[in-house]
C-alpha atoms as a PDB file:
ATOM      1  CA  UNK A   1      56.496 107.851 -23.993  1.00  0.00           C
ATOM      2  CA  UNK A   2      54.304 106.686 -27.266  1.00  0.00           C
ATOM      3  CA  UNK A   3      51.284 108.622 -27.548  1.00  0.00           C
ATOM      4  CA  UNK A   4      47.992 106.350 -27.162  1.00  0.00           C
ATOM      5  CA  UNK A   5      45.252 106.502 -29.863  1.00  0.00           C
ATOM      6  CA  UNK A   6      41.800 104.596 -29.812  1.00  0.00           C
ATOM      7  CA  UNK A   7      41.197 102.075 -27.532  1.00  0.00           C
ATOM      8  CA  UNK A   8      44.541 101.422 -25.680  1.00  0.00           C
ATOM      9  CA  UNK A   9      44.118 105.429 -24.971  1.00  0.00           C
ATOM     10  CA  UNK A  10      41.154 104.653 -22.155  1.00  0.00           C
ATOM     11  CA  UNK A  11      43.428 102.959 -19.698  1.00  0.00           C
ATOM     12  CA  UNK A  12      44.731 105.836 -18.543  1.00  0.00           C
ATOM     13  CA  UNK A  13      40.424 106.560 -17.543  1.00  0.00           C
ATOM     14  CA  UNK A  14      41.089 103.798 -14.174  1.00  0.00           C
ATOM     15  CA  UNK A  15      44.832 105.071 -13.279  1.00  0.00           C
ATOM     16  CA  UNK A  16      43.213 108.292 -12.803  1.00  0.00           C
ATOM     17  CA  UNK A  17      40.190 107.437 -11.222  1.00  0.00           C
ATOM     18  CA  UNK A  18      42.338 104.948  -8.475  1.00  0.00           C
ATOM     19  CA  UNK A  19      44.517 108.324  -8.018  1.00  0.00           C
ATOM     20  CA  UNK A  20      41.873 110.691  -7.698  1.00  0.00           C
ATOM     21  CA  UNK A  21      40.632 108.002  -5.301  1.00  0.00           C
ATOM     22  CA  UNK A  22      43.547 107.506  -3.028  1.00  0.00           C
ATOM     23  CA  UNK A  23      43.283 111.470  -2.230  1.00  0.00           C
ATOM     24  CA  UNK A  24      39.420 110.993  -0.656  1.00  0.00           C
ATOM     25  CA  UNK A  25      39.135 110.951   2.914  1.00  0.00           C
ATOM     26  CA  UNK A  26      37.177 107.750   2.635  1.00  0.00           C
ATOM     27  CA  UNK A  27      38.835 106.069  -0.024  1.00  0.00           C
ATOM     28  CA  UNK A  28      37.011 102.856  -1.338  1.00  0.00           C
ATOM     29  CA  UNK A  29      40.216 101.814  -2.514  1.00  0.00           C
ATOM     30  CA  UNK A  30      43.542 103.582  -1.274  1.00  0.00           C
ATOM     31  CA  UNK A  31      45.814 102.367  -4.227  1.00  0.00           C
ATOM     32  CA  UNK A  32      49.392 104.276  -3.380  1.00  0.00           C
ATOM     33  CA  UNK A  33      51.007 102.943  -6.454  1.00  0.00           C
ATOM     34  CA  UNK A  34      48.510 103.851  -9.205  1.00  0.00           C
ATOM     35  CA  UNK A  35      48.959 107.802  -7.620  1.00  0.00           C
ATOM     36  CA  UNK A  36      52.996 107.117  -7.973  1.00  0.00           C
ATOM     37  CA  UNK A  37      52.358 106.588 -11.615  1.00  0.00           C
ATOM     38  CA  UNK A  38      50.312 108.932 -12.559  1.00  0.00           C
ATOM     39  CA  UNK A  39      52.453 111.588 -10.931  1.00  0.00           C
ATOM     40  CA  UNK A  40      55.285 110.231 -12.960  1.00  0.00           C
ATOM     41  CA  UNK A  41      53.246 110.345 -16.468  1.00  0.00           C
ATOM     42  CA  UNK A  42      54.026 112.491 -19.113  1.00  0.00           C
ATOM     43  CA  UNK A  43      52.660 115.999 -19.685  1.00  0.00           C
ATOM     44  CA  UNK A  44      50.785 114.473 -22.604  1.00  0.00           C
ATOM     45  CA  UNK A  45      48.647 111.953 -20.467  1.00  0.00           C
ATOM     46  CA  UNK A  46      47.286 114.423 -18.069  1.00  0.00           C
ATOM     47  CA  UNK A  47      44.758 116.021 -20.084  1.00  0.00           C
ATOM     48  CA  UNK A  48      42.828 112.619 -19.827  1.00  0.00           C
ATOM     49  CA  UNK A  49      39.924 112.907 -17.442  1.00  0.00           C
ATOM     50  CA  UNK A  50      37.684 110.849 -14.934  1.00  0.00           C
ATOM     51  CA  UNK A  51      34.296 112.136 -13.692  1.00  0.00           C
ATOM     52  CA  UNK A  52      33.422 111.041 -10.273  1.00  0.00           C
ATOM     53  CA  UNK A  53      30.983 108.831 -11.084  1.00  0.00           C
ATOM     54  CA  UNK A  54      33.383 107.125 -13.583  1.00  0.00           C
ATOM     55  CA  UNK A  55      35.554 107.548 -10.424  1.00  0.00           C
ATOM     56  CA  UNK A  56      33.477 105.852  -8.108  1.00  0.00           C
ATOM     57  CA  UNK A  57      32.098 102.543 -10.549  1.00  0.00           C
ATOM     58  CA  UNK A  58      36.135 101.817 -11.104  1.00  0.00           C
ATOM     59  CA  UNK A  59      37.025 102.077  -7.536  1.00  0.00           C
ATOM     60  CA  UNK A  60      33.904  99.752  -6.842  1.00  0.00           C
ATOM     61  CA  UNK A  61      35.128  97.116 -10.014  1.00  0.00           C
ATOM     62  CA  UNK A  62      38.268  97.069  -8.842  1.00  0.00           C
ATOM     63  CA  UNK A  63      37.496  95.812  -5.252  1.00  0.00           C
ATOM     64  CA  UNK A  64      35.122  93.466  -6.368  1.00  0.00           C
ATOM     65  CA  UNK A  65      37.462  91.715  -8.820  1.00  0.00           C
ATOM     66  CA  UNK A  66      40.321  91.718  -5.940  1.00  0.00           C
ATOM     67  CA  UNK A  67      37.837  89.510  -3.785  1.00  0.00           C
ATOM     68  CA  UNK A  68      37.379  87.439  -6.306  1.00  0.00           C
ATOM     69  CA  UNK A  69      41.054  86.993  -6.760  1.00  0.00           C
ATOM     70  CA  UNK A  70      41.659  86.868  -3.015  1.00  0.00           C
ATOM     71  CA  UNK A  71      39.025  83.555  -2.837  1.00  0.00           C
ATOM     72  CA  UNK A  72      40.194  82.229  -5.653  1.00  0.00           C
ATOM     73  CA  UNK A  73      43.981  81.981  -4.395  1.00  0.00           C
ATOM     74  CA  UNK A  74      42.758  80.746  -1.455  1.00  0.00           C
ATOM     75  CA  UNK A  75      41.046  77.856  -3.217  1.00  0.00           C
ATOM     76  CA  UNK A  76      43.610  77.106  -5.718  1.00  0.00           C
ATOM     77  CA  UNK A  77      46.927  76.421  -4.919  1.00  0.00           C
ATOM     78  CA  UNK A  78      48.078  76.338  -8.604  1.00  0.00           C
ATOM     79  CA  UNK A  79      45.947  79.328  -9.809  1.00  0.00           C
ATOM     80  CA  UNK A  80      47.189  81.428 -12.687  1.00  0.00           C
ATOM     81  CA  UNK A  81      45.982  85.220 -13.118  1.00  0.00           C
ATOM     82  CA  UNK A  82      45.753  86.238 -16.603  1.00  0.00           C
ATOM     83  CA  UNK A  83      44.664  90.076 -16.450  1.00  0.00           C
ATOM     84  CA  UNK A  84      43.826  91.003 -20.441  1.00  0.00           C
ATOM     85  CA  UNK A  85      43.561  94.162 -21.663  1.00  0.00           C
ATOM     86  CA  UNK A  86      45.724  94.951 -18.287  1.00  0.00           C
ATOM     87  CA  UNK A  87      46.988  99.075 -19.078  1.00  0.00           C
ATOM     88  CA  UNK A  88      48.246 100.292 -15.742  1.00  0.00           C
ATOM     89  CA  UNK A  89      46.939  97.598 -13.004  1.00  0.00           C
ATOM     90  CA  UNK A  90      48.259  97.461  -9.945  1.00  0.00           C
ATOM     91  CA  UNK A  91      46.307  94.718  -8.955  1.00  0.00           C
ATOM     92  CA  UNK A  92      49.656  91.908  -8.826  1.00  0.00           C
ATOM     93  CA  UNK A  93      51.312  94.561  -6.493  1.00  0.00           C
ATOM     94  CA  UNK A  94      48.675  93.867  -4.077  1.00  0.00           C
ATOM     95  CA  UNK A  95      48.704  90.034  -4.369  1.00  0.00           C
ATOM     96  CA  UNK A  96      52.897  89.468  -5.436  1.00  0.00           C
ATOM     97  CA  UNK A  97      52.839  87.875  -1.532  1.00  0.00           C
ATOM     98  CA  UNK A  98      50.653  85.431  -2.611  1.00  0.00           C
ATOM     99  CA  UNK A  99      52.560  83.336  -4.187  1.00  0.00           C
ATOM    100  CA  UNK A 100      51.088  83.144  -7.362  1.00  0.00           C
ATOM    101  CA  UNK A 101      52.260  83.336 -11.492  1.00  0.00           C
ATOM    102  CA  UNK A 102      50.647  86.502 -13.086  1.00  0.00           C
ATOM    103  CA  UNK A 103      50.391  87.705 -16.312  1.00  0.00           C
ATOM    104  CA  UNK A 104      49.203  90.757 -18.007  1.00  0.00           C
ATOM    105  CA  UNK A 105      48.830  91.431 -21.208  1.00  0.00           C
ATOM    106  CA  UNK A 106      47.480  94.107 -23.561  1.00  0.00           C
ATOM    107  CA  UNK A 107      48.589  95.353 -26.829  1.00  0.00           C
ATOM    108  CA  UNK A 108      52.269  96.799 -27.475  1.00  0.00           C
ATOM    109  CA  UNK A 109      52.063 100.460 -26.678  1.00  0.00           C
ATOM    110  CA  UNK A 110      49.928  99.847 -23.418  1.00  0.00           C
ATOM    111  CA  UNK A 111      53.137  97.328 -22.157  1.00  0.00           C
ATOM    112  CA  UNK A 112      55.713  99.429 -23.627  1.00  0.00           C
ATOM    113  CA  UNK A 113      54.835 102.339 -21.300  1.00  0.00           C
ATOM    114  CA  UNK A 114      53.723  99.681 -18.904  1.00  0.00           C
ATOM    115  CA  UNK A 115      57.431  98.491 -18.549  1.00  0.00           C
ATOM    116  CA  UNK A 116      58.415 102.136 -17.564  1.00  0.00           C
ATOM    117  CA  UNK A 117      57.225 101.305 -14.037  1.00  0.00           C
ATOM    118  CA  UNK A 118      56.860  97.092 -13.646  1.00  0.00           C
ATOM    119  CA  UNK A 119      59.527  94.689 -14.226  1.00  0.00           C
ATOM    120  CA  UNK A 120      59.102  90.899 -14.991  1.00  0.00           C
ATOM    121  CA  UNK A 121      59.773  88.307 -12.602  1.00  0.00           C
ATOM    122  CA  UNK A 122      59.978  84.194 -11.854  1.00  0.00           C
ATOM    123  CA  UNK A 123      56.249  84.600 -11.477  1.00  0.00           C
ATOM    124  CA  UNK A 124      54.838  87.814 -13.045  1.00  0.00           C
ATOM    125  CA  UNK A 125      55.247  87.978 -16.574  1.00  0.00           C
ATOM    126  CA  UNK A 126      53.879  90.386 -19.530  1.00  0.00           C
ATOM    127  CA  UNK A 127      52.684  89.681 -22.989  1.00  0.00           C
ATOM    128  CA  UNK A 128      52.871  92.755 -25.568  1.00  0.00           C
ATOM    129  CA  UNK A 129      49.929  91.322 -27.667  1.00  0.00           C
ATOM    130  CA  UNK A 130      46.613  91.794 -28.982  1.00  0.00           C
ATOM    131  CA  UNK A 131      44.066  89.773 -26.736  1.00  0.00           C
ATOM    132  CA  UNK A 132      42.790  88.879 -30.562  1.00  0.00           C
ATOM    133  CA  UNK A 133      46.081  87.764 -31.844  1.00  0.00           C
ATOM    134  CA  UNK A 134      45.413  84.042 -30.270  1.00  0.00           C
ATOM    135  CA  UNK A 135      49.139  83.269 -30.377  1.00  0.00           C
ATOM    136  CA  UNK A 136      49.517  85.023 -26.567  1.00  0.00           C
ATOM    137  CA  UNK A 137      47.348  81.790 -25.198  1.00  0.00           C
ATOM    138  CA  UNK A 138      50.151  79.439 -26.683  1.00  0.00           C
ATOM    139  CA  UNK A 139      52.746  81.898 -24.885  1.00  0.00           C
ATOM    140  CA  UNK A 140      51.081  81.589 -21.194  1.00  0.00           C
ATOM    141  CA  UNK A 141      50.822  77.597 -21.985  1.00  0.00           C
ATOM    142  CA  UNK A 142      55.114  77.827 -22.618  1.00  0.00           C
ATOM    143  CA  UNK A 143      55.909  79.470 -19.339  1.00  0.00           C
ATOM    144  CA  UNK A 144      57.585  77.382 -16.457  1.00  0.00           C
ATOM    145  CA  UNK A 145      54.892  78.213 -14.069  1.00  0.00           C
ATOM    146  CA  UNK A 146      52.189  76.388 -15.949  1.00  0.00           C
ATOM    147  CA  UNK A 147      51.352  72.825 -15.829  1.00  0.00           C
ATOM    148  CA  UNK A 148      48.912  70.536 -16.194  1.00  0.00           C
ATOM    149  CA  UNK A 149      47.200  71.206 -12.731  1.00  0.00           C
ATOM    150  CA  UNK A 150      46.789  74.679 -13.023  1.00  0.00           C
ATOM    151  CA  UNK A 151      44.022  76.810 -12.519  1.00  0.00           C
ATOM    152  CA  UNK A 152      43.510  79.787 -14.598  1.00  0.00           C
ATOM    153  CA  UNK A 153      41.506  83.167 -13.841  1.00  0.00           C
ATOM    154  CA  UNK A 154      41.061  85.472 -16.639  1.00  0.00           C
ATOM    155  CA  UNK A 155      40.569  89.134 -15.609  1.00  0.00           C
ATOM    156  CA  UNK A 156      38.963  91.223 -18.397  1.00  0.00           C
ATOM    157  CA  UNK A 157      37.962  94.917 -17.267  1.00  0.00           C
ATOM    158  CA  UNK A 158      36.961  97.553 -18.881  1.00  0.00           C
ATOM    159  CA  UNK A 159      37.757  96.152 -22.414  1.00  0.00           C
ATOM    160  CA  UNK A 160      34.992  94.219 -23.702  1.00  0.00           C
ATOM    161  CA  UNK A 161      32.579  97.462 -24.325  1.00  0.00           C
ATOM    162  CA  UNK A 162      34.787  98.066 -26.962  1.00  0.00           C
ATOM    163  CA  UNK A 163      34.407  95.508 -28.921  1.00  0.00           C
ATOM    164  CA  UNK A 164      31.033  93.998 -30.776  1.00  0.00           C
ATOM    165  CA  UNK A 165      29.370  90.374 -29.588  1.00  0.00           C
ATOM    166  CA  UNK A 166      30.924  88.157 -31.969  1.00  0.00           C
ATOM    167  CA  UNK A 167      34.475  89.183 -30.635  1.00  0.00           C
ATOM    168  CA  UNK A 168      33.359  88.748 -27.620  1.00  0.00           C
ATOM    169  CA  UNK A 169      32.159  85.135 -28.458  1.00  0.00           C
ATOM    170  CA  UNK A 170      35.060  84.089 -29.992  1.00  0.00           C
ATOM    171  CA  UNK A 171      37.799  85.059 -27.749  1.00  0.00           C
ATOM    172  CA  UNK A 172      35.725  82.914 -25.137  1.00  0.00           C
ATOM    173  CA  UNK A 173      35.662  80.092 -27.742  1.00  0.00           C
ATOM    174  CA  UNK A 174      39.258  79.975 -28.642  1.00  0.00           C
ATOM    175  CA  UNK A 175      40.228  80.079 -24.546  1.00  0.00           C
ATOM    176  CA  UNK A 176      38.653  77.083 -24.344  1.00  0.00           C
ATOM    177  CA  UNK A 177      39.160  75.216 -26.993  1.00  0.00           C
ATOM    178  CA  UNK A 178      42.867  75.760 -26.370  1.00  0.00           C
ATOM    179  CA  UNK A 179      42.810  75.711 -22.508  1.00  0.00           C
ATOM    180  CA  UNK A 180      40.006  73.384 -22.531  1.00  0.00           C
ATOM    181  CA  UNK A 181      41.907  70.813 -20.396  1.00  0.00           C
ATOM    182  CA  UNK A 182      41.851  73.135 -17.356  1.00  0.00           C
ATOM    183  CA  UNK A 183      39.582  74.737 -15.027  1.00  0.00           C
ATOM    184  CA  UNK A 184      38.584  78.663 -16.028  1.00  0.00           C
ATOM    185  CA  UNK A 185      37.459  81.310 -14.507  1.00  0.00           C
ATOM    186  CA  UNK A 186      36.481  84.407 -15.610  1.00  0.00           C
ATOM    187  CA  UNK A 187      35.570  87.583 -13.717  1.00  0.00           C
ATOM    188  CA  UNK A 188      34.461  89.575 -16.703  1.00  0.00           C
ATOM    189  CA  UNK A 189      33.079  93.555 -16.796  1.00  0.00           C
ATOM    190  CA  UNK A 190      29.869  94.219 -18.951  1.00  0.00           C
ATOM    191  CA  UNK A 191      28.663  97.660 -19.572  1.00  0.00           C
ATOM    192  CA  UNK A 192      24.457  97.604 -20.314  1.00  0.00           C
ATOM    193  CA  UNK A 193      23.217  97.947 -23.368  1.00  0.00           C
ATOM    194  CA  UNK A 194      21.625 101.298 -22.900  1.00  0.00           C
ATOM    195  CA  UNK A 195      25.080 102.846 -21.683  1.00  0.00           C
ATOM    196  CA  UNK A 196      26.998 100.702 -24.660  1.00  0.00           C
ATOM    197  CA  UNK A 197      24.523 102.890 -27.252  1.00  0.00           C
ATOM    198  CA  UNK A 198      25.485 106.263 -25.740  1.00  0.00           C
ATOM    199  CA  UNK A 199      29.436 106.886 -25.352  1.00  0.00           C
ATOM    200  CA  UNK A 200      28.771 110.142 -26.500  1.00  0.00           C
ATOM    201  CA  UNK A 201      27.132 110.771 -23.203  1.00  0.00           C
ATOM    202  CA  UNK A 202      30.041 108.921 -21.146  1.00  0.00           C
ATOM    203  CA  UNK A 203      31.761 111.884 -19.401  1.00  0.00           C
ATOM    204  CA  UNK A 204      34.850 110.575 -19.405  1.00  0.00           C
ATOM    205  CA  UNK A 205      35.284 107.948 -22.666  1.00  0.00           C
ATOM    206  CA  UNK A 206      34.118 110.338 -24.696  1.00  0.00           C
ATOM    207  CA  UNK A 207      36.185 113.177 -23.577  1.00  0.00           C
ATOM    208  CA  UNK A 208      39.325 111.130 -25.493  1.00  0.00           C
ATOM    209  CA  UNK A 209      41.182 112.236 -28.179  1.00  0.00           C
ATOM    210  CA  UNK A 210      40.518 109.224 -30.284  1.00  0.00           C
ATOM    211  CA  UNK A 211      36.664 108.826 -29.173  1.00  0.00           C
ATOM    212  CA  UNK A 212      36.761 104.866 -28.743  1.00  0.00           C
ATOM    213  CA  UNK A 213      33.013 103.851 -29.065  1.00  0.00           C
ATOM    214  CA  UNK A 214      31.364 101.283 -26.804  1.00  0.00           C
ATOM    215  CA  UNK A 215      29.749  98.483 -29.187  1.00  0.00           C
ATOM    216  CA  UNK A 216      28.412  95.804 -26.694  1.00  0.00           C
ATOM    217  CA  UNK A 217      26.659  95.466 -23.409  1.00  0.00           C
ATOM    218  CA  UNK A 218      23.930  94.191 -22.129  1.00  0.00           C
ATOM    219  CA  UNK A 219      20.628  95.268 -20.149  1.00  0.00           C
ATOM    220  CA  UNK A 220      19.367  91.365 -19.099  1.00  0.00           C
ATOM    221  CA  UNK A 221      21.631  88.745 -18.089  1.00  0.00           C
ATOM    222  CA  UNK A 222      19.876  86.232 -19.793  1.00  0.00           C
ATOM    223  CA  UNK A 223      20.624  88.187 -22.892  1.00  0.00           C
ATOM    224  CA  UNK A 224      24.336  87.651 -22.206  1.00  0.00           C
ATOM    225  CA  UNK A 225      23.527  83.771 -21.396  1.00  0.00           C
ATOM    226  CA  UNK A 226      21.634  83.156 -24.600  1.00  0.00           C
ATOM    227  CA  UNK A 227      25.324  83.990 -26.286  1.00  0.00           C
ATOM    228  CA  UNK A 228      27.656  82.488 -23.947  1.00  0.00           C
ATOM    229  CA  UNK A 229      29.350  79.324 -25.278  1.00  0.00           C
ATOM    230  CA  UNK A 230      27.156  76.744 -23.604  1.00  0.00           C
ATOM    231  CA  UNK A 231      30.501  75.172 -21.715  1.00  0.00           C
ATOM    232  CA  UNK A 232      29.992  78.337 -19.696  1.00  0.00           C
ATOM    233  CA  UNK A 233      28.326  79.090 -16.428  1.00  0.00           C
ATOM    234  CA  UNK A 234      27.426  82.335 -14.909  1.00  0.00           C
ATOM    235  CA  UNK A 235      28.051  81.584 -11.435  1.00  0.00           C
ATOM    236  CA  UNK A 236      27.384  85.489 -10.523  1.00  0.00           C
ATOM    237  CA  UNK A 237      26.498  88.847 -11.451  1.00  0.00           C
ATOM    238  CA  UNK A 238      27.995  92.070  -9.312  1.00  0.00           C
ATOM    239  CA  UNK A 239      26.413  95.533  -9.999  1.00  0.00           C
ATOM    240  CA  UNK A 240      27.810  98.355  -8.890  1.00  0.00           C
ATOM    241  CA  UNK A 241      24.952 100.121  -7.620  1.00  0.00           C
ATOM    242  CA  UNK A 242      25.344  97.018  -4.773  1.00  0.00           C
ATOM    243  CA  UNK A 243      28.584  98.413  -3.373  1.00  0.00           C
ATOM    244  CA  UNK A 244      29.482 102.009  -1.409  1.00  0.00           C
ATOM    245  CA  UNK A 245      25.716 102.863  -1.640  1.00  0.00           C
ATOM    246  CA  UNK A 246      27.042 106.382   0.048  1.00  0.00           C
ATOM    247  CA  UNK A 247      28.919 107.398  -2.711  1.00  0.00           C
ATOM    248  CA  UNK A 248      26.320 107.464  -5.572  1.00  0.00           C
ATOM    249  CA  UNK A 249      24.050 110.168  -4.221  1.00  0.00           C
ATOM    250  CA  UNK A 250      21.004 110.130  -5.554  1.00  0.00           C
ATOM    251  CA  UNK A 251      21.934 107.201  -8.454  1.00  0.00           C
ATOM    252  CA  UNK A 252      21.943 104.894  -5.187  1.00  0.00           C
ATOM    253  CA  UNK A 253      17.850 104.810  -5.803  1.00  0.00           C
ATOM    254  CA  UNK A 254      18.677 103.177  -8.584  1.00  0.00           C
ATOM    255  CA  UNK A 255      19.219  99.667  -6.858  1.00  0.00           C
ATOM    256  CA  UNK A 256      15.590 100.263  -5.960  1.00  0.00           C
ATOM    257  CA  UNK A 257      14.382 100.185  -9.348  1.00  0.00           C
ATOM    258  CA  UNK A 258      15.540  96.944 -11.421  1.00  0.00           C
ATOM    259  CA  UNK A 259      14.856  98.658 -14.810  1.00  0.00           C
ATOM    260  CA  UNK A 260      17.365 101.435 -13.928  1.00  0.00           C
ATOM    261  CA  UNK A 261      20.000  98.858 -11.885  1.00  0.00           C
ATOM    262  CA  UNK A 262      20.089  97.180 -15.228  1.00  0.00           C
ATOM    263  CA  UNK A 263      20.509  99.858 -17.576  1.00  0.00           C
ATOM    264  CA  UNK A 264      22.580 102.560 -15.477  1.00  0.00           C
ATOM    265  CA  UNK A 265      25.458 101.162 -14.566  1.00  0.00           C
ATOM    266  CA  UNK A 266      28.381  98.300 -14.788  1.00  0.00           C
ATOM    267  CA  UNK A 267      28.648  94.831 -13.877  1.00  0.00           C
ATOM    268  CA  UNK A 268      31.090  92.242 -13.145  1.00  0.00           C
ATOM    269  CA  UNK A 269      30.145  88.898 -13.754  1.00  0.00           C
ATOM    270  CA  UNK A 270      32.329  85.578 -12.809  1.00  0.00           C
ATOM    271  CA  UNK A 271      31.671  82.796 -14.834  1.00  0.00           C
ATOM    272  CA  UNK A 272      33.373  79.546 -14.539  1.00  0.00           C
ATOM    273  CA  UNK A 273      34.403  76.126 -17.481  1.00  0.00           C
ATOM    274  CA  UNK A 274      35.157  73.206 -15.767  1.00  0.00           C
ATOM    275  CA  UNK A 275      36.816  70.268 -17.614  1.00  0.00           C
ATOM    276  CA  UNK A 276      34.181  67.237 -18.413  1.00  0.00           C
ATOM    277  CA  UNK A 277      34.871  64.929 -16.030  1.00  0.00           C
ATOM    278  CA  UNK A 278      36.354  62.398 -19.574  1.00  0.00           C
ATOM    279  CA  UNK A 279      38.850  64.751 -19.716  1.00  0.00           C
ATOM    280  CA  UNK A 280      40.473  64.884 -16.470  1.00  0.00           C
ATOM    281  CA  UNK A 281      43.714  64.087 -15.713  1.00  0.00           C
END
């Protein structure tokens, strides 16, 4: 398998942490295929690490966003998943019953060693592209699946951090200026601000051979609002200090204190664009 430098190097950070989960007696997630894979990675991969609170936020993310899926294919007969910046997700495996199109994409390496383990299907597809190499929006608009009614949620986890405001900003902007004529939804991760300006101190990221750093987050929400393109509502904000309060120990407190909520830890927040009512079919 191709060795993984820089950013495409994390995703192997939330394939361990769902592993490591799936062995704890009280698993917040018990996730049976992401343990298969990482038993069948290469020697090479395994000197990656999660720390347990690492651990514990990813297990937390990665139930929240599968609720939001769940509701949202229960509202939307014609929904399309779009999961960017996927890695190793397993989250189609636990929704392929649905009867839904899916599509993950990331850049090359991350789907070439992707493909070891997940084939492509009638409905599950995957795009070997850079989320900023625009062209991969044109690609989900060619496939059979999609049409004119179609509903689109776009999944972006633990990617963003990675990346400074303005990218941020624009890969919003050209979604919907090219997708503009259907409903979105986006269920988005956001690191704070405080945790953005110290990877160093991230006991996992910064463990990496390549030492990705973290170049956006926010602290206030309205901070992220006052950026959004204005076609966008923030319909919710999920922080992880919310969820499994028994895991976090004494960082539980912290959903006590509003100026440590903010600042200490990870949040997912769904935001929706709705077509102007002009443009509907």
């Amino acid at each position: 398998m191709k060795q993984l430098v820089g950013i495409p190097e994390s995703m192997l950070i939330p394939l361990i942490a769902r592993a490591k989960e799936y062995e704890n007696e009280k698993p917040i997630i018990k996730d049976a295929l992401s343990k298969k894979i990482f038993d069948g990675l290469d020697d090479m991969y395994k000197n990656v690490t999660c720390d347990d609170m690492s651990q514990i936020g990813i297990s937390i993310r990665t139930v929240i966003i599968d609720c939001v899926t769940k509701r949202l294919i229960k509202d939307n007969k014609d929904l399309i998943v779009v999961n960017i910046g996927c890695g190793l997700d397993t989250r189609f495996q636990r929704f392929n019953k649905e009867k839904i199109s899916w599509i993950d994409l990331d850049v090359p390496e991350s789907i070439e060693i992707r493909k070891t383990f997940f084939k492509e299907s009638n409905s599950y597809k995957m795009i070997s592209k850079s989320m900023l190499d625009y062209s991969w929006i044109d690609d989900v608009k060619n496939y059979k699946f999609f049409n004119s009614k179609s509903n689109i949620l776009f999944i972006i986890e633990g990617v963003l951090m990675y990346f400074d405001e303005s990218v941020m900003t624009q890969l919003l902007d050209t979604i919907i200026k090219k997708m503009g004529d259907h409903n979105l939804t986006f269920a988005i991760e956001f690191c704070s601000k405080t945790i953005a300006n110290n990877t160093k101190r991230h006991q996992s990221v910064s463990k990496l051979s390549s030492q990705p750093v973290f170049k956006y987050g926010y602290n206030d929400l309205k901070k992220l609002n006052e950026i959004l393109p204005n076609t966008i509502r923030v319909i919710h904000e999920y922080n992880y200090f919310d969820y499994y309060k028994n895991r976090w120990g004494l960082f539980g407190y912290c959903r006590f204190i509003p100026y440590l909520k903010k600042r200490l830890n990870n949040k997912i927040v769904l935001m929706k664009y709705k077509v102007p009512k002009r443009q509907r079919h």
